[in-house]
N, C-alpha and C. Protein backbone atom coordinates (compact mmCIF):
# COMPACT_ATOMS: atom_id res chain seq x y z
N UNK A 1 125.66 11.56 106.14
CA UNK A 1 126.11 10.20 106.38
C UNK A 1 127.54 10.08 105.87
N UNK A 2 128.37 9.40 106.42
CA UNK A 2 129.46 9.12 106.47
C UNK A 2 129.74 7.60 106.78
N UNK A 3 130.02 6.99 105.49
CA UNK A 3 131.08 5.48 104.69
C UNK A 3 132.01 5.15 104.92
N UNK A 4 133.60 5.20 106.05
CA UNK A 4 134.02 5.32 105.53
C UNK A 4 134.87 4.26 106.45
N UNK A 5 136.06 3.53 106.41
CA UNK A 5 136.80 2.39 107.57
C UNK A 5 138.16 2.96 107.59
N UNK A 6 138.12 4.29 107.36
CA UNK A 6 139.63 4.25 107.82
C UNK A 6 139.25 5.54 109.01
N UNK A 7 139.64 5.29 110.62
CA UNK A 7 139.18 6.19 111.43
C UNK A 7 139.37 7.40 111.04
N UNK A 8 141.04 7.98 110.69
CA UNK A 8 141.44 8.99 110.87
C UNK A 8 140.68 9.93 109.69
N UNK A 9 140.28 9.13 108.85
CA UNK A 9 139.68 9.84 107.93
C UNK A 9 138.51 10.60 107.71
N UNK A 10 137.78 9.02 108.49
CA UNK A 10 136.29 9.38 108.75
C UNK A 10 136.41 10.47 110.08
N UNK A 11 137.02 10.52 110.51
CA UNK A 11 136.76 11.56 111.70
C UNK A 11 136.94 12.70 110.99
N UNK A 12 137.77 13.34 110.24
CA UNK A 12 138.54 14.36 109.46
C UNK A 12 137.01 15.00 109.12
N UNK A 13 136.38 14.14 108.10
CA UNK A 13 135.30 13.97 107.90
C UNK A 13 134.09 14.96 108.35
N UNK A 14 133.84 13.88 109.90
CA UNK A 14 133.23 14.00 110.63
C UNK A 14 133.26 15.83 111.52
N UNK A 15 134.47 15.67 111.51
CA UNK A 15 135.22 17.24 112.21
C UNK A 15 134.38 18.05 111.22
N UNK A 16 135.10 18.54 109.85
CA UNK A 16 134.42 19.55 109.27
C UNK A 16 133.13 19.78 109.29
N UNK A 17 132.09 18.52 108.95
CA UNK A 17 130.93 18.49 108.79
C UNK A 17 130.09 19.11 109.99
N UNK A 18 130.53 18.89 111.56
CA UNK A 18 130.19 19.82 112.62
C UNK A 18 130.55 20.76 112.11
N UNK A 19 131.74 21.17 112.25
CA UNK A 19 132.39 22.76 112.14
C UNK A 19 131.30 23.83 111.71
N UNK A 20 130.87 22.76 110.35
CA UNK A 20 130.25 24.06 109.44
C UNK A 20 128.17 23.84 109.82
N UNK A 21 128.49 23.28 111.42
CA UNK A 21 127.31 23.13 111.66
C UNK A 21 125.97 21.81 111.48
N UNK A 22 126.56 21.15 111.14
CA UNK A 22 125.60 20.04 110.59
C UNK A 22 125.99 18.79 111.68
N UNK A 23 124.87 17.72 111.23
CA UNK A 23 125.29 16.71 112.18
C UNK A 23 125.79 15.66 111.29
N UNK A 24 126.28 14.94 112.15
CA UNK A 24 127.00 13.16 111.14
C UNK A 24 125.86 12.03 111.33
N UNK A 25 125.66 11.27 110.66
CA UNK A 25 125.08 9.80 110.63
C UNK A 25 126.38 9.45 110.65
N UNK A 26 126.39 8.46 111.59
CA UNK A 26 127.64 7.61 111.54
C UNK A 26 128.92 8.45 112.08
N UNK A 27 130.30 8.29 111.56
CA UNK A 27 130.63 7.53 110.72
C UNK A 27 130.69 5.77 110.52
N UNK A 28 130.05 5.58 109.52
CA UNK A 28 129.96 3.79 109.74
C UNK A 28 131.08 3.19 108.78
N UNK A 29 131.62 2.20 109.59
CA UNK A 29 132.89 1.61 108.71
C UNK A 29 132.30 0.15 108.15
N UNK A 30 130.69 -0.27 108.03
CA UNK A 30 130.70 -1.51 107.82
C UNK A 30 129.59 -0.84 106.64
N UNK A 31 129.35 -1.91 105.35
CA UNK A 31 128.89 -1.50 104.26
C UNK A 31 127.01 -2.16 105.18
N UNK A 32 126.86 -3.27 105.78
CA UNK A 32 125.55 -3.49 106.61
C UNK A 32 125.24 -2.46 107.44
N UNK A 33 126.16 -2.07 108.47
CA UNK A 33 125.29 -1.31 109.24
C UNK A 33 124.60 0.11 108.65
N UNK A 34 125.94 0.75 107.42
CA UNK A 34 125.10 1.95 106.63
C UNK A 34 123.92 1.43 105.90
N UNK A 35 123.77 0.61 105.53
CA UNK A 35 122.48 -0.22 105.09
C UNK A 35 121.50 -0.29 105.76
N UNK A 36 121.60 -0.48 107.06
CA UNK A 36 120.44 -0.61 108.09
C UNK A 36 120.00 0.91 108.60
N UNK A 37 121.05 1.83 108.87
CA UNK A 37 120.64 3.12 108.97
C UNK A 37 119.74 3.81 107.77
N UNK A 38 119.77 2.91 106.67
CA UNK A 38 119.10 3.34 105.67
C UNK A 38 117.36 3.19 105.59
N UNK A 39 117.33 1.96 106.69
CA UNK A 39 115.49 1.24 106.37
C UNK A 39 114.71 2.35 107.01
N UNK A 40 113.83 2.42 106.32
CA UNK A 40 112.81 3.14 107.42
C UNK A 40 112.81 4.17 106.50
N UNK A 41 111.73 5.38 107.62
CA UNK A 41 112.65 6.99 107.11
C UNK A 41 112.67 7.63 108.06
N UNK A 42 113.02 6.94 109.65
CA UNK A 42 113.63 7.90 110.18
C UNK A 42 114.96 8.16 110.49
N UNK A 43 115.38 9.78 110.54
CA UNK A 43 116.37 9.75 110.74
C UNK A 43 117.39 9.44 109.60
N UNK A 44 116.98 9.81 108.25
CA UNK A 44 117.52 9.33 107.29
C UNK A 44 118.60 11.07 107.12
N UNK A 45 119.88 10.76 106.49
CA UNK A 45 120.20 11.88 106.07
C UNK A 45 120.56 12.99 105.30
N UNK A 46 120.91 13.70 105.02
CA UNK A 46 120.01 14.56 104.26
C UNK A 46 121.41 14.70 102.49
N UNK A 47 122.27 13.96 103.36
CA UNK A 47 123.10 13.64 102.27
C UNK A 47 124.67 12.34 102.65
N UNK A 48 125.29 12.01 101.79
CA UNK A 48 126.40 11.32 101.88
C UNK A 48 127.62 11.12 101.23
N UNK A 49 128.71 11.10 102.29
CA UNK A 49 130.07 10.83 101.69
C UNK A 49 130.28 9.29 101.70
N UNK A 50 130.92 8.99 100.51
CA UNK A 50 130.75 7.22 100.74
C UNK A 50 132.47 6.93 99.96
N UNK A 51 133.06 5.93 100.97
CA UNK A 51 134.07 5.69 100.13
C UNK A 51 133.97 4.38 99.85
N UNK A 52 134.50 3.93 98.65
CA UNK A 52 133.87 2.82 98.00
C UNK A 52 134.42 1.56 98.50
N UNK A 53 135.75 1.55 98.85
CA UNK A 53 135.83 0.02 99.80
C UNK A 53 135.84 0.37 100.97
N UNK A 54 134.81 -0.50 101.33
CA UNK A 54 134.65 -0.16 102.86
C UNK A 54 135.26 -2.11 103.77
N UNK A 55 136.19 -2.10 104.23
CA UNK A 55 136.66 -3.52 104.77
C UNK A 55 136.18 -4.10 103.80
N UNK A 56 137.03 -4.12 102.88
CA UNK A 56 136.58 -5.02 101.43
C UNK A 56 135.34 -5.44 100.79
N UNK A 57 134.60 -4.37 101.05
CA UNK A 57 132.99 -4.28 100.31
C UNK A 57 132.87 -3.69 99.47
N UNK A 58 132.36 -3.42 98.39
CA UNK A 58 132.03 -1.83 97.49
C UNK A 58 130.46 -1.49 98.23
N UNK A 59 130.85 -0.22 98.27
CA UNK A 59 129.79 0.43 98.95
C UNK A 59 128.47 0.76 98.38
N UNK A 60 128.68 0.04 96.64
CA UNK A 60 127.58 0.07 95.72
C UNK A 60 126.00 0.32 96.30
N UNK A 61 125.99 -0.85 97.16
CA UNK A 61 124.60 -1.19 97.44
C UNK A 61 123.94 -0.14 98.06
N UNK A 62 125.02 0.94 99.43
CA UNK A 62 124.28 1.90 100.04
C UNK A 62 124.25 3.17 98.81
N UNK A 63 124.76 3.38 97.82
CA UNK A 63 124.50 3.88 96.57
C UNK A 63 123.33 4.01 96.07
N UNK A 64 123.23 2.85 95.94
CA UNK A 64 121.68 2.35 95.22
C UNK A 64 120.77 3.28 96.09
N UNK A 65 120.81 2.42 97.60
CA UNK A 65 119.54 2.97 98.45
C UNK A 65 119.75 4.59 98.69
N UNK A 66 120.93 5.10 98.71
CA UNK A 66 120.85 6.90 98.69
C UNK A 66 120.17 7.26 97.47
N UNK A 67 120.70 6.60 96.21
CA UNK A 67 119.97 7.19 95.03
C UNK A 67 118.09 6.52 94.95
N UNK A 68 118.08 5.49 95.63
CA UNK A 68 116.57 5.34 95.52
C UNK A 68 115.69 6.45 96.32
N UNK A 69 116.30 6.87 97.31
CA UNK A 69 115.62 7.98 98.26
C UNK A 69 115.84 9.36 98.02
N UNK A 70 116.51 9.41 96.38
CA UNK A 70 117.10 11.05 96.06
C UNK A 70 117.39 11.45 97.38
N UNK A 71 118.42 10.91 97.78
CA UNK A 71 119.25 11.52 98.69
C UNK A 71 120.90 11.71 98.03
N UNK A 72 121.45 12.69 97.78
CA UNK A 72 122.66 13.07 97.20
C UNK A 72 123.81 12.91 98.26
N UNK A 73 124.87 12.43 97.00
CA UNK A 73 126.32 11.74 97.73
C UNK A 73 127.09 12.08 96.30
N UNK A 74 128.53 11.70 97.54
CA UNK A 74 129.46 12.12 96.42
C UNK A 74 130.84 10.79 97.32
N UNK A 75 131.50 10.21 95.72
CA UNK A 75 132.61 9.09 96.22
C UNK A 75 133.67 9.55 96.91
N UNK A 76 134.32 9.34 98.07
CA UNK A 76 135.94 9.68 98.45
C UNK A 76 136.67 8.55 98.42
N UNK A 77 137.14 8.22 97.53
CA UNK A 77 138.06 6.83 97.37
C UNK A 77 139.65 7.12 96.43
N UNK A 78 140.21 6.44 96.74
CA UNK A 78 141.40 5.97 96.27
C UNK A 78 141.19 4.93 94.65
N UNK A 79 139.96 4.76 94.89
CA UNK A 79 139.88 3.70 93.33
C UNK A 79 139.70 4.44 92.23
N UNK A 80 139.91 4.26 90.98
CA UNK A 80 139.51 4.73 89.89
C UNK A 80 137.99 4.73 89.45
N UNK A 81 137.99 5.73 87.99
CA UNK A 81 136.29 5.62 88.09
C UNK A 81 135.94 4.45 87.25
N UNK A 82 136.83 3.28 87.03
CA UNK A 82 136.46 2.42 85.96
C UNK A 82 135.65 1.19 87.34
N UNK A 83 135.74 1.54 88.49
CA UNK A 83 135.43 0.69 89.39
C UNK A 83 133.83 0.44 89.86
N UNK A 84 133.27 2.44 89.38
CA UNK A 84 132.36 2.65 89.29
C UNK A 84 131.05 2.17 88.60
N UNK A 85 130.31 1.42 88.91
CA UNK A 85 129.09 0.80 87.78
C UNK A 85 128.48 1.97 86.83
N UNK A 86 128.66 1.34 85.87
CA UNK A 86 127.63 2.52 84.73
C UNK A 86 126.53 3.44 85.55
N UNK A 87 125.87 2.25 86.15
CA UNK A 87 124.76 3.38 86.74
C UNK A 87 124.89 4.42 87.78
N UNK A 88 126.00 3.90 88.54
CA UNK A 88 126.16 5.53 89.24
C UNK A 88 127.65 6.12 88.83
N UNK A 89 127.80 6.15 87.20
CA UNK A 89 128.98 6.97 86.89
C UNK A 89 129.03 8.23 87.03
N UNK A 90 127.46 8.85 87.06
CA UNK A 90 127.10 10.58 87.07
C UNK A 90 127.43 10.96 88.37
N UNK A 91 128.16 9.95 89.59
CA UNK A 91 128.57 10.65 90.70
C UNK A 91 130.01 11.14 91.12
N UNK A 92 129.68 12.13 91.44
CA UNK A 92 130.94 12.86 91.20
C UNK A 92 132.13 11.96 92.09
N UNK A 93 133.51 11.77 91.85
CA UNK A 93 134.00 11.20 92.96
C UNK A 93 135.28 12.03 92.91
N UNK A 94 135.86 11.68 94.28
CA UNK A 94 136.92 12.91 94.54
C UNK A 94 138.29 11.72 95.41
N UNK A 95 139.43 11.67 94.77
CA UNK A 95 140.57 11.17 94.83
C UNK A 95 140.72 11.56 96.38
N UNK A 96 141.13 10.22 97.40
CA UNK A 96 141.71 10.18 99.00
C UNK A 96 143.54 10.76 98.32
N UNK A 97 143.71 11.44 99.21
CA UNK A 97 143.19 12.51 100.69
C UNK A 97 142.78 13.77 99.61
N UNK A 98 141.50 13.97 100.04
CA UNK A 98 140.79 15.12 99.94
C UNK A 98 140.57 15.69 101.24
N UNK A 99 140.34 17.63 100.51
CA UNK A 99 139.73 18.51 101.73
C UNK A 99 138.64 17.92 101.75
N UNK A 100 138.24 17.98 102.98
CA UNK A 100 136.56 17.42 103.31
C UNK A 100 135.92 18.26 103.10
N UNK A 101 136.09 19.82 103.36
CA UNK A 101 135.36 20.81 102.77
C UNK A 101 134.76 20.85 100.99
N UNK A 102 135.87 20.21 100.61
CA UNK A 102 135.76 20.25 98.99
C UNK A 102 134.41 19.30 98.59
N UNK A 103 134.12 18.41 99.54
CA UNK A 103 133.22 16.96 99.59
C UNK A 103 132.12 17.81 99.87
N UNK A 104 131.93 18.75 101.05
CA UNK A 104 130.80 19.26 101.73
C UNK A 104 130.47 20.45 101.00
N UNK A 105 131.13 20.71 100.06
CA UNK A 105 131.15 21.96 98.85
C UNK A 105 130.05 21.58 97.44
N UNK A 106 130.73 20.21 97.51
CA UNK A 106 129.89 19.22 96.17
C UNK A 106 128.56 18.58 96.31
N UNK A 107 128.58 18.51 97.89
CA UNK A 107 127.12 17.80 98.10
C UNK A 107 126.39 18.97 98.27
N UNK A 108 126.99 20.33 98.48
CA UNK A 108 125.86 21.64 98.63
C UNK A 108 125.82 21.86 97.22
N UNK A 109 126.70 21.88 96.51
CA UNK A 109 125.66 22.63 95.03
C UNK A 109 125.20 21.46 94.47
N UNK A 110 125.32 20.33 94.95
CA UNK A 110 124.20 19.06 94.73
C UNK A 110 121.94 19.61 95.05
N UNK A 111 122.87 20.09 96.42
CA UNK A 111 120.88 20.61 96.83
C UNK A 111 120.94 21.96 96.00
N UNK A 112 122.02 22.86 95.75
CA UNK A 112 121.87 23.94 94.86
C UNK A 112 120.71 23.85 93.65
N UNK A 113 121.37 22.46 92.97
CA UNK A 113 120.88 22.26 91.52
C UNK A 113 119.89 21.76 91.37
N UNK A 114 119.35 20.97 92.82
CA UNK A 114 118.07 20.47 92.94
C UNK A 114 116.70 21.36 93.64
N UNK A 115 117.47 22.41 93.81
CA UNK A 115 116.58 23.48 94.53
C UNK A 115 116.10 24.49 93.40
N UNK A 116 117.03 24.40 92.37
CA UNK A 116 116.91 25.53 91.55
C UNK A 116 115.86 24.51 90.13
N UNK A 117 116.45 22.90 90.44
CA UNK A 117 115.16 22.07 89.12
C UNK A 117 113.57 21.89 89.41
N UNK A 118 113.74 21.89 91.21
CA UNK A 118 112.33 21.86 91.91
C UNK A 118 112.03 20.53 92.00
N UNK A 119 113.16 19.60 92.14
CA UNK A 119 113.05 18.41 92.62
C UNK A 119 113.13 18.48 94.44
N UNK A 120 112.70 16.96 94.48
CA UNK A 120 112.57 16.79 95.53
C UNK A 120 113.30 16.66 96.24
């Protein structure tokens, strides 16, 4: 899944994440509609890049619901980490313009570390 309202970015994004074989949710530029891709469980995905203002939203809330579904993400924003709520400070976030590879690097030894604790 992919957060993000600035096109060129989210496509950038979007590009690598094929490249190296995988598919995209989204990219969604509205903090509701990644919210709604969230209900249910289908079609949910299997991880996320989220940048934190999304058209002047914080993207907190789809946070919450990735971390309620142990589904792993990582921040691409321009904001500092003081912007970050206590509760999801343990997520890693990575300063715009980032390699997107570097993003798709962090969310794999994300399932690394969860493959190797025997979580879910």
């Amino acid at each position: 899944m992919v957060v993000e309202d600035e096109y060129l970015i989210a496509l950038n994004i979007e590009m690598a994440i094929v490249d190296l074989g995988a598919s995209v949710v989204g990219p969604f530029s509205q903090v509701d509609d990644a919210l709604a891709a969230l209900q249910g469980s289908a079609n949910l995905p299997d991880a996320a890049i989220l940048d934190i203002n999304v058209r002047g939203q914080h993207v907190f809330p789809v946070a919450d619901r990735l971390q309620e579904r142990n589904i792993p993400f990582v921040f691409a924003t321009g904001y500092d980490n003081w912007t970050i709520p206590t509760h999801l400070a343990h997520v890693q976030r990575f300063e715009k313009p980032t390699d997107p590879v570097r993003l798709i690097g962090a969310l794999a030894s994300q399932f690394v570390r969860r493959d190797e604790s025997g979580a879910a």
